[in-house]
PDB file of N, CA and C in Angstrom:
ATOM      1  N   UNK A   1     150.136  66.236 -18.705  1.00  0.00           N
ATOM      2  CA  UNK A   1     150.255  64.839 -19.054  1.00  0.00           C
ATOM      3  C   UNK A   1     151.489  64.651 -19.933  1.00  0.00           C
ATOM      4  N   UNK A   2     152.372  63.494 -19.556  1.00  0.00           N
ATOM      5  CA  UNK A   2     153.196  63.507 -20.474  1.00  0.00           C
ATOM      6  C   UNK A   2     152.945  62.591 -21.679  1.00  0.00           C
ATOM      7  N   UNK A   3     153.872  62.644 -22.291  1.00  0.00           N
ATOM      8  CA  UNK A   3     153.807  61.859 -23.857  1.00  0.00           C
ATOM      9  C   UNK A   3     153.785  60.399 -23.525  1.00  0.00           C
ATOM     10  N   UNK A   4     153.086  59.939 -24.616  1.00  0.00           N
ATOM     11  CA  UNK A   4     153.176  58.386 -24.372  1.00  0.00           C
ATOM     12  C   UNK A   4     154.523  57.863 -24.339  1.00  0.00           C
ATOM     13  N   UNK A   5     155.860  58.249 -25.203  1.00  0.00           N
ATOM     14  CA  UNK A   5     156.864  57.607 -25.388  1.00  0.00           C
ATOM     15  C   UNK A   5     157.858  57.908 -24.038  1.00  0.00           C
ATOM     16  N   UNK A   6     157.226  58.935 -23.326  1.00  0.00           N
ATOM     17  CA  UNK A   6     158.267  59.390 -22.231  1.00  0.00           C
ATOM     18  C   UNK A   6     157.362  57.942 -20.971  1.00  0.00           C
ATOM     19  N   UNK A   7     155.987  57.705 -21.025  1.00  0.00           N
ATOM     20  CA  UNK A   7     155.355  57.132 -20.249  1.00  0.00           C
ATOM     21  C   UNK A   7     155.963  55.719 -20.136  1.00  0.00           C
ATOM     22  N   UNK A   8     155.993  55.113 -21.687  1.00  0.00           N
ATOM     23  CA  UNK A   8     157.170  54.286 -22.383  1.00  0.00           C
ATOM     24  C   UNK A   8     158.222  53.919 -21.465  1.00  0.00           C
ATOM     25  N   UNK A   9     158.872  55.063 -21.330  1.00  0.00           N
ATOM     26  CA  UNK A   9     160.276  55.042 -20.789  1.00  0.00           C
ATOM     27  C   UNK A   9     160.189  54.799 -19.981  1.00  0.00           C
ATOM     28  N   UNK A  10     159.424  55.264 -18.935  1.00  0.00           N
ATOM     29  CA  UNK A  10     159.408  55.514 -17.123  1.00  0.00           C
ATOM     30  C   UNK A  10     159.020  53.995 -17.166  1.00  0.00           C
ATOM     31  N   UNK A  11     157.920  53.299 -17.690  1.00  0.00           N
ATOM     32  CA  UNK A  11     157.716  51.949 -17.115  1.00  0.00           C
ATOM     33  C   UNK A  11     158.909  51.241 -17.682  1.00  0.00           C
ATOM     34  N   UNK A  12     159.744  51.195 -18.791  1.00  0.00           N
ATOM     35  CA  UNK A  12     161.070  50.106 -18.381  1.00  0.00           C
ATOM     36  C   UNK A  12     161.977  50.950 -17.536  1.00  0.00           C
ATOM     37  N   UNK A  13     162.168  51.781 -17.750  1.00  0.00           N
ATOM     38  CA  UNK A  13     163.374  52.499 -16.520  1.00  0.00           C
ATOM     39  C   UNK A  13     162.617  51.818 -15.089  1.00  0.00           C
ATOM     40  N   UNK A  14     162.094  52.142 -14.747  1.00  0.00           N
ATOM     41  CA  UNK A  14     161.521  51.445 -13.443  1.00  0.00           C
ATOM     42  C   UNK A  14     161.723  50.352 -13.041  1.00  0.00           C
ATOM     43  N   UNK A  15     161.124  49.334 -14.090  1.00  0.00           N
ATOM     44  CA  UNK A  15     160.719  48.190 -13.804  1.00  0.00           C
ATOM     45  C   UNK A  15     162.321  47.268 -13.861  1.00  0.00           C
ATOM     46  N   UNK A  16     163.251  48.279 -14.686  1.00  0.00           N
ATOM     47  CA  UNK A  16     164.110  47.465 -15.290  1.00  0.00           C
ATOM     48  C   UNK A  16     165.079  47.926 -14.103  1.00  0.00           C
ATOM     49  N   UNK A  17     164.664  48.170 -12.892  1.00  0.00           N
ATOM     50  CA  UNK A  17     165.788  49.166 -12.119  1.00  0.00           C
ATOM     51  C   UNK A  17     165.211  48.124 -10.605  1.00  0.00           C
ATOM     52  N   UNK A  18     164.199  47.599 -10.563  1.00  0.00           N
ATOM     53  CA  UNK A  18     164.034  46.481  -9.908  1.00  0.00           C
ATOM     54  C   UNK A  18     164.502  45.177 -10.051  1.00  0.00           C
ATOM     55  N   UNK A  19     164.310  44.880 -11.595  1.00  0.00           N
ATOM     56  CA  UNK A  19     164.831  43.536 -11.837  1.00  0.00           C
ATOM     57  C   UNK A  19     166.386  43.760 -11.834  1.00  0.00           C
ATOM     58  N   UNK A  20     167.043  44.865 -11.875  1.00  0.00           N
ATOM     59  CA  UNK A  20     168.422  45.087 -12.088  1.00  0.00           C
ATOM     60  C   UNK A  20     168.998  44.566 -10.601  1.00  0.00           C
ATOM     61  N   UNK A  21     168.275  45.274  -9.390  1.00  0.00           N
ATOM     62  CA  UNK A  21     168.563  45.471  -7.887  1.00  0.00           C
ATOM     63  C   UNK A  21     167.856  43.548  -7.829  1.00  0.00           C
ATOM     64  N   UNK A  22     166.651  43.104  -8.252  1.00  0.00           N
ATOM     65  CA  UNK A  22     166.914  41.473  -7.761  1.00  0.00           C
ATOM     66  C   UNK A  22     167.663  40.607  -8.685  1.00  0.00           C
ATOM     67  N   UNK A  23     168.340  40.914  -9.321  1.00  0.00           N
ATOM     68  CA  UNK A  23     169.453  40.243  -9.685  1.00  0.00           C
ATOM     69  C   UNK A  23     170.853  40.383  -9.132  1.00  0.00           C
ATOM     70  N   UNK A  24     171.057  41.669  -8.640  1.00  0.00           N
ATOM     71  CA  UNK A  24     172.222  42.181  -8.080  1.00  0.00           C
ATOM     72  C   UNK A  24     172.193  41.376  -6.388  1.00  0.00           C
ATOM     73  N   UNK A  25     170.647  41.181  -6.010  1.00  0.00           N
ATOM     74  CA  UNK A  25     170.820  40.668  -4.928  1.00  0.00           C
ATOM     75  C   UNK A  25     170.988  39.548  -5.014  1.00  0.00           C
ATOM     76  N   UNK A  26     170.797  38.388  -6.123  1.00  0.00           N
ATOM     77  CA  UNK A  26     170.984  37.012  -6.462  1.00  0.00           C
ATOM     78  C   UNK A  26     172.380  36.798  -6.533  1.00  0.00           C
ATOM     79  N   UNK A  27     172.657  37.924  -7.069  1.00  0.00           N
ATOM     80  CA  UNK A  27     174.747  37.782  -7.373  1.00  0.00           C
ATOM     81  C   UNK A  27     175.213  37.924  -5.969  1.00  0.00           C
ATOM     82  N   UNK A  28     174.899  38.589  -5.109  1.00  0.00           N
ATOM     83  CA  UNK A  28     175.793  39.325  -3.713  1.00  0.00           C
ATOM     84  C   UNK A  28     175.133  37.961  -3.073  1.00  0.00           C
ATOM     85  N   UNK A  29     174.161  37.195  -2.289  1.00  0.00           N
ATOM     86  CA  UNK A  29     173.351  36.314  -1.717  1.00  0.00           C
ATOM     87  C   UNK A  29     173.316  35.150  -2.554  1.00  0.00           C
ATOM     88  N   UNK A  30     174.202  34.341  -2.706  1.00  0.00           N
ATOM     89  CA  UNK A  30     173.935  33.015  -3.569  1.00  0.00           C
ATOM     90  C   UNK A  30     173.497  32.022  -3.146  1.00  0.00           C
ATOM     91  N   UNK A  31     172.380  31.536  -3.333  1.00  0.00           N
ATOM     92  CA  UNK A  31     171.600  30.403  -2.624  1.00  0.00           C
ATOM     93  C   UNK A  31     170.490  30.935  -1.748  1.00  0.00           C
ATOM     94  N   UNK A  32     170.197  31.700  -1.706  1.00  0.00           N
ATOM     95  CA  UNK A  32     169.705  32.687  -0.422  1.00  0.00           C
ATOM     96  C   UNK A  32     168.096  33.465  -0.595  1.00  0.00           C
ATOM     97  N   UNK A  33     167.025  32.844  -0.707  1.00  0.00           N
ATOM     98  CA  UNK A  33     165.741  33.075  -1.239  1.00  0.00           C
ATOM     99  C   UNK A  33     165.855  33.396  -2.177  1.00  0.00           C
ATOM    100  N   UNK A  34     166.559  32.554  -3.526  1.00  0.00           N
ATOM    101  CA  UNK A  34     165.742  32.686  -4.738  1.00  0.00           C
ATOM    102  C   UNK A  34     164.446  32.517  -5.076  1.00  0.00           C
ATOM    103  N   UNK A  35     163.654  32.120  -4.274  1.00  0.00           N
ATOM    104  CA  UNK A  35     162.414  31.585  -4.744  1.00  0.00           C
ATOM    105  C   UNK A  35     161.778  32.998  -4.308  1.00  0.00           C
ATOM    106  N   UNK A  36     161.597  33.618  -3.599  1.00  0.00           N
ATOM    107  CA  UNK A  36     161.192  35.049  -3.422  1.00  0.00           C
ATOM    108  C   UNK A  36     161.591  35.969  -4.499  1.00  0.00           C
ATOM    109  N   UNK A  37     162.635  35.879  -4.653  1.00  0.00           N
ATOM    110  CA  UNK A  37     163.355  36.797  -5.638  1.00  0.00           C
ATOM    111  C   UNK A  37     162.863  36.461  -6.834  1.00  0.00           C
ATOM    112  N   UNK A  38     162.792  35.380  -7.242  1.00  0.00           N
ATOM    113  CA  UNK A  38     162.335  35.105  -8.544  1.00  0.00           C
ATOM    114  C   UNK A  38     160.753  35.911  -8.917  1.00  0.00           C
ATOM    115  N   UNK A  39     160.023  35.139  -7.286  1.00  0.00           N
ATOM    116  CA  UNK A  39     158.592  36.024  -7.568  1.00  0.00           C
ATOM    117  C   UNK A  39     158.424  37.212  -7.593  1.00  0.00           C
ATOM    118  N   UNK A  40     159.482  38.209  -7.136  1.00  0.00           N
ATOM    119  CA  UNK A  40     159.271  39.207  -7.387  1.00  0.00           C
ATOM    120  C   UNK A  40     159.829  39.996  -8.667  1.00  0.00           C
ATOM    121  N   UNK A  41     160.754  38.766  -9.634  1.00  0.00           N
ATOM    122  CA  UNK A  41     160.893  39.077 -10.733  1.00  0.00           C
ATOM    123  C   UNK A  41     159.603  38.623 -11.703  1.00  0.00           C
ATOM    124  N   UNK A  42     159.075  38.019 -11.172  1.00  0.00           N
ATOM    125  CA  UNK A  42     158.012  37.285 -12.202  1.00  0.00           C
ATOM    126  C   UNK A  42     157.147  38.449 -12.433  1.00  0.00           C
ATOM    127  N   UNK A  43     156.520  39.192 -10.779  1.00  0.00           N
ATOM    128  CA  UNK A  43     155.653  40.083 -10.737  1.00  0.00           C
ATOM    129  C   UNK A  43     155.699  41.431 -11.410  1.00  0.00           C
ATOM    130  N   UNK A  44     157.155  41.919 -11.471  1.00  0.00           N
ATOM    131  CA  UNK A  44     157.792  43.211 -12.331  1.00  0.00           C
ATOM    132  C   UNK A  44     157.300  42.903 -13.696  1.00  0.00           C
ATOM    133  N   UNK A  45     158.004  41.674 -14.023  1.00  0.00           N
ATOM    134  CA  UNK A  45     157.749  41.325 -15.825  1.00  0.00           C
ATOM    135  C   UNK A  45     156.452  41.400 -16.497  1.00  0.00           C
ATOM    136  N   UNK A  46     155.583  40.539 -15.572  1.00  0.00           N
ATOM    137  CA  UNK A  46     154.206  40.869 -15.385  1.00  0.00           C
ATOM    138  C   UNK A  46     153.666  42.744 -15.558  1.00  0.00           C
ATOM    139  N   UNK A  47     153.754  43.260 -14.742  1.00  0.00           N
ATOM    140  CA  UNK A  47     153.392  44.327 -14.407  1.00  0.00           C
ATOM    141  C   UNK A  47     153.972  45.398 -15.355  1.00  0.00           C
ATOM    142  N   UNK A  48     155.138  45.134 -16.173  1.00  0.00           N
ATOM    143  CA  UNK A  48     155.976  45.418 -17.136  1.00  0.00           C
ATOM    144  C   UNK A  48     155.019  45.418 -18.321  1.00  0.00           C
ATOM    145  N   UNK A  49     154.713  43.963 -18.402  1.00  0.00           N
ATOM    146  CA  UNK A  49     153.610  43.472 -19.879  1.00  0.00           C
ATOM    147  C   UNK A  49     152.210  44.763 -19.830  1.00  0.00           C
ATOM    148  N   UNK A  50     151.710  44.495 -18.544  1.00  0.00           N
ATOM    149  CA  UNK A  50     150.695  44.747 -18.612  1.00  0.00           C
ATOM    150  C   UNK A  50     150.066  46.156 -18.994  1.00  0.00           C
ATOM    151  N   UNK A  51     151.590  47.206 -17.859  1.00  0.00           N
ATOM    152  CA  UNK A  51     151.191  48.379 -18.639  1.00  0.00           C
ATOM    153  C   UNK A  51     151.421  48.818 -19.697  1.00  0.00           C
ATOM    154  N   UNK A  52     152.593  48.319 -20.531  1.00  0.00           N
ATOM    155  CA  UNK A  52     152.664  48.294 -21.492  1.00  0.00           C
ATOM    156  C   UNK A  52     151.176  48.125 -22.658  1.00  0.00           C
ATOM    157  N   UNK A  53     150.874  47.152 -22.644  1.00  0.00           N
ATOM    158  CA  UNK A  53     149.434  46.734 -23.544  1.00  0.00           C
ATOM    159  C   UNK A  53     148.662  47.724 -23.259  1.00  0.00           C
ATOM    160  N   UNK A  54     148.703  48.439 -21.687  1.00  0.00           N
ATOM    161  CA  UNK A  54     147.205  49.392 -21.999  1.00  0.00           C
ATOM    162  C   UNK A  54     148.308  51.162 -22.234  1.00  0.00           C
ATOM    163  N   UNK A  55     149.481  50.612 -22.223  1.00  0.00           N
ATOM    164  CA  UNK A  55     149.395  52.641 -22.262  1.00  0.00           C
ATOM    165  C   UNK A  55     149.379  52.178 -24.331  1.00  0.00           C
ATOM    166  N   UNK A  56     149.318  50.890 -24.938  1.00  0.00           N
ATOM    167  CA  UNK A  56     149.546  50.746 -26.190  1.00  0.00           C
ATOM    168  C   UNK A  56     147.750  50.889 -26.893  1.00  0.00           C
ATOM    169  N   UNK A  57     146.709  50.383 -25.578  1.00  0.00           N
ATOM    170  CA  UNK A  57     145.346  50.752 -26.058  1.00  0.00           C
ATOM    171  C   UNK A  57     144.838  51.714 -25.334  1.00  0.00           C
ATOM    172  N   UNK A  58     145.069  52.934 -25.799  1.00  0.00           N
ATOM    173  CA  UNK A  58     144.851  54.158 -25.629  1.00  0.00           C
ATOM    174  C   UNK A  58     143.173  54.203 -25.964  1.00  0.00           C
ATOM    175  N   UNK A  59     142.229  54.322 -24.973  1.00  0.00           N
ATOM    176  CA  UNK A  59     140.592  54.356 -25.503  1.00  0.00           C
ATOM    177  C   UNK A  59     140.158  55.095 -27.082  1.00  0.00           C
ATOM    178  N   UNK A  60     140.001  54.902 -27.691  1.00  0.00           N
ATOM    179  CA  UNK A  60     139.560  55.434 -29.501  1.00  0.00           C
ATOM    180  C   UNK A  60     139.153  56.461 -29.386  1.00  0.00           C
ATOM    181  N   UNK A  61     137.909  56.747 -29.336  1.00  0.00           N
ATOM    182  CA  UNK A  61     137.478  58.082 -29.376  1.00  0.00           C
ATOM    183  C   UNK A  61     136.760  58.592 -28.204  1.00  0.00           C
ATOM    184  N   UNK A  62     137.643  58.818 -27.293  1.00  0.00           N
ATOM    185  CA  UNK A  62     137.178  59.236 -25.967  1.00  0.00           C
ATOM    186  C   UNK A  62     137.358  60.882 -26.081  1.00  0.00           C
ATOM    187  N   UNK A  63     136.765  61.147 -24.939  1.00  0.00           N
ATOM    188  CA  UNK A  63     137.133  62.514 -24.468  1.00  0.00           C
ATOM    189  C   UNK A  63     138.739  62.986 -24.248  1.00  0.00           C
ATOM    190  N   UNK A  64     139.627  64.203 -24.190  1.00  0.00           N
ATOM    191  CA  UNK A  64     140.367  64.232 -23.453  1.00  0.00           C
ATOM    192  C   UNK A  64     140.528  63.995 -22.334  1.00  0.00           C
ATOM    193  N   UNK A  65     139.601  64.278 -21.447  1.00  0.00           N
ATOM    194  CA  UNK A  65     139.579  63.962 -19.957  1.00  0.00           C
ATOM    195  C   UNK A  65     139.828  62.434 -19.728  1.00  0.00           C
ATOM    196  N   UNK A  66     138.964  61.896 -20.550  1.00  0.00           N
ATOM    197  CA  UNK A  66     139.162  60.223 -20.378  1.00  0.00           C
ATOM    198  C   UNK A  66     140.498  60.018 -20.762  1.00  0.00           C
ATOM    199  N   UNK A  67     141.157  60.023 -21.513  1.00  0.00           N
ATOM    200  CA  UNK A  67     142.105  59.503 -22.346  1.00  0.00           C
ATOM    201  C   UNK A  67     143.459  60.311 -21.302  1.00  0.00           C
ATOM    202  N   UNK A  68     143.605  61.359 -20.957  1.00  0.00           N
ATOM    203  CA  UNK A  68     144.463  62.070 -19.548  1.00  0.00           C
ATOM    204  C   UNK A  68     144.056  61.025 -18.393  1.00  0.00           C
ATOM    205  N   UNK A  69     143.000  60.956 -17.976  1.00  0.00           N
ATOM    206  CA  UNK A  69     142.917  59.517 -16.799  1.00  0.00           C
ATOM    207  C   UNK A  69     143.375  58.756 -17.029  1.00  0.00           C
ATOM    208  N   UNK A  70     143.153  57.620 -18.123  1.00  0.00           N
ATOM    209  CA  UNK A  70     143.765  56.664 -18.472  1.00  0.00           C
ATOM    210  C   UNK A  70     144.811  56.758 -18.142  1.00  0.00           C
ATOM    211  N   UNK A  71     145.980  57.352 -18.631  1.00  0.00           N
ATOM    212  CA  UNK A  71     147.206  57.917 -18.453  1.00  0.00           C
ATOM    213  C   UNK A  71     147.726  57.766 -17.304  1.00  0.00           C
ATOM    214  N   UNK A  72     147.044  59.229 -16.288  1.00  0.00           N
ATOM    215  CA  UNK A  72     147.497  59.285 -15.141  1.00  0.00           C
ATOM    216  C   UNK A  72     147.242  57.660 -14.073  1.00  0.00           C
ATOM    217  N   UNK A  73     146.377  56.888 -14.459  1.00  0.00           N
ATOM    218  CA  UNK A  73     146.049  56.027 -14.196  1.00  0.00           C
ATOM    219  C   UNK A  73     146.848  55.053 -13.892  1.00  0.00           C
ATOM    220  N   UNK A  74     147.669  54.571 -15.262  1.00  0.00           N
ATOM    221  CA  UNK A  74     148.677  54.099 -15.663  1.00  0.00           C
ATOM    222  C   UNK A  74     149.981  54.500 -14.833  1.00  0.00           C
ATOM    223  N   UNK A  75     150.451  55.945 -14.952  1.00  0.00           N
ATOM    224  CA  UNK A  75     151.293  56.032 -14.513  1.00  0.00           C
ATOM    225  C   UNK A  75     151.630  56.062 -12.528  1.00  0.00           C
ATOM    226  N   UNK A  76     149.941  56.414 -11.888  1.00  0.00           N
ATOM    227  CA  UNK A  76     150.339  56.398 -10.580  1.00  0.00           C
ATOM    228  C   UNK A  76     150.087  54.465 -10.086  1.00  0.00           C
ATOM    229  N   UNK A  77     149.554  54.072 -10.722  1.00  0.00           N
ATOM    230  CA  UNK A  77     149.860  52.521 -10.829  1.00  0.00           C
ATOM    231  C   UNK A  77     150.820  51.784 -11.055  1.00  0.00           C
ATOM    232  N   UNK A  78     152.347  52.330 -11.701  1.00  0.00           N
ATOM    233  CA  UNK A  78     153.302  52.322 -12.167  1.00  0.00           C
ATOM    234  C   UNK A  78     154.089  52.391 -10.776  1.00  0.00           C
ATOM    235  N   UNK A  79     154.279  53.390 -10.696  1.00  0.00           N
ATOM    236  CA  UNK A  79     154.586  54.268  -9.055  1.00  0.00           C
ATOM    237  C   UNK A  79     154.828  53.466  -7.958  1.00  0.00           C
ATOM    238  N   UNK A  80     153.013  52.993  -7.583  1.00  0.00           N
ATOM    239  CA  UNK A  80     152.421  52.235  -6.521  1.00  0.00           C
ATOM    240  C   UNK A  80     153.199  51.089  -6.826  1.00  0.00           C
ATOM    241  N   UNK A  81     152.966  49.919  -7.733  1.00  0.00           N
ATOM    242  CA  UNK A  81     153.285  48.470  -7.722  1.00  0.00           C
ATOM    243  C   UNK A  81     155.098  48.600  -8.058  1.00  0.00           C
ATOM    244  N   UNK A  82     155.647  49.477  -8.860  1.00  0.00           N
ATOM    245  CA  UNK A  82     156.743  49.949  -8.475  1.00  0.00           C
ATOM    246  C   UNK A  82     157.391  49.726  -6.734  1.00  0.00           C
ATOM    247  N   UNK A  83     156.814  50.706  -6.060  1.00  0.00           N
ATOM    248  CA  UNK A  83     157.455  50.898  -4.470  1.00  0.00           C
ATOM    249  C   UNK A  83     157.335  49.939  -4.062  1.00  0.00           C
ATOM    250  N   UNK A  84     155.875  49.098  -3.902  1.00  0.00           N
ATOM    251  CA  UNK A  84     155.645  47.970  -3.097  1.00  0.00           C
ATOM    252  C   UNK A  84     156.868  46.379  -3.660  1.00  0.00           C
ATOM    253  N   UNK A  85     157.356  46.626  -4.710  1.00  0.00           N
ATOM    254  CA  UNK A  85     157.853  45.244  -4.967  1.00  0.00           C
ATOM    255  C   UNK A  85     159.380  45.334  -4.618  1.00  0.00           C
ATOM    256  N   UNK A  86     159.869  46.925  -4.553  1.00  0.00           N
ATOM    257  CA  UNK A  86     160.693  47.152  -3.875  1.00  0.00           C
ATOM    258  C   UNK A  86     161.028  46.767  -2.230  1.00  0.00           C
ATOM    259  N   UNK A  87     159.865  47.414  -1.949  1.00  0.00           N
ATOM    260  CA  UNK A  87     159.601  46.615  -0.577  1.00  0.00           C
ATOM    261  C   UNK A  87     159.709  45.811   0.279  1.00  0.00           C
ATOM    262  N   UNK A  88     158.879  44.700  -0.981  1.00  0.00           N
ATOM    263  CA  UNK A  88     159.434  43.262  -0.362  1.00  0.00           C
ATOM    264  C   UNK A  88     160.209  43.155  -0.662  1.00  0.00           C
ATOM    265  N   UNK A  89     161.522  43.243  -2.004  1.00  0.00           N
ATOM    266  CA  UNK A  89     162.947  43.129  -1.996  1.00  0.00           C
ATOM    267  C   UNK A  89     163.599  43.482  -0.712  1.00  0.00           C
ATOM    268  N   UNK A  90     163.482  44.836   0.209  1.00  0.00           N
ATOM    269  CA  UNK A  90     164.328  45.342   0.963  1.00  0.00           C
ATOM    270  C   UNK A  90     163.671  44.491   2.162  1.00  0.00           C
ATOM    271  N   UNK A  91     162.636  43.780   2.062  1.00  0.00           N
ATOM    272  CA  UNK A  91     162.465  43.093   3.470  1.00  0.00           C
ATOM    273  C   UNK A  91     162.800  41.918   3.383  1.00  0.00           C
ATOM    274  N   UNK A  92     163.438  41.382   2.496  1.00  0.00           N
ATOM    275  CA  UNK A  92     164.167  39.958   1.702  1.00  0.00           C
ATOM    276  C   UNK A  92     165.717  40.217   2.155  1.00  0.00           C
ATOM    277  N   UNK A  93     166.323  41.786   1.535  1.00  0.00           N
ATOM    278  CA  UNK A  93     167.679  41.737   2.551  1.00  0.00           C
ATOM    279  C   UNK A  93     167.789  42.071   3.229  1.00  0.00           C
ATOM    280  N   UNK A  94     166.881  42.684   4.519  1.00  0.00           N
ATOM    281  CA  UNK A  94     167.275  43.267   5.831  1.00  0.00           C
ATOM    282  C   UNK A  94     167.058  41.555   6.818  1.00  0.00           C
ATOM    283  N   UNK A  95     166.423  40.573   5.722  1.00  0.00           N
ATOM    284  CA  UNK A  95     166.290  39.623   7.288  1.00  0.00           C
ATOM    285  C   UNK A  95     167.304  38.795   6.682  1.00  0.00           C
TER     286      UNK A  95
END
């Protein structure tokens, strides 16, 4: 399991590497489904907040096992809603 502050990292490196790529596509495509783009900035920021707050409420006095789930939890959820919003970005510029 890694450290919380490296867990930290990976969710803005990520998240901030999507909103980087739908902005880059707002600059290259001007006029050109912002309204998609936006939602899929809304959904990052979102998803940004959220894991944030729980990798910040770490369960109190749990088990290790619990408190390693949590975690891994967090982070393959990270991952998942990560790829998928990518996704729809790349199916926003292939049409």
């Amino acid at each position: 399991m890694a450290n919380i502050r490296d867990i930290k990292k990976d969710i803005n490196y990520l998240t901030g590497e999507v909103v980087s790529d739908c902005f880059l596509f707002l600059h290259l495509h001007t006029g050109k489904k912002e309204d998609e783009i936006m939602s899929i900035l809304n959904d990052v920021i979102a998803l940004r907040n959220d894991l944030m707050a729980r990798v910040n409420n770490v369960p109190a006095e749990g088990e290790k096992k619990q408190i390693k789930a949590h975690f891994n939890t967090i982070s393959s959820e990270l991952l998942t809603k990560v790829d998928e919003q990518l996704q729809k970005l790349s199916k926003i510029a292939a049409s």
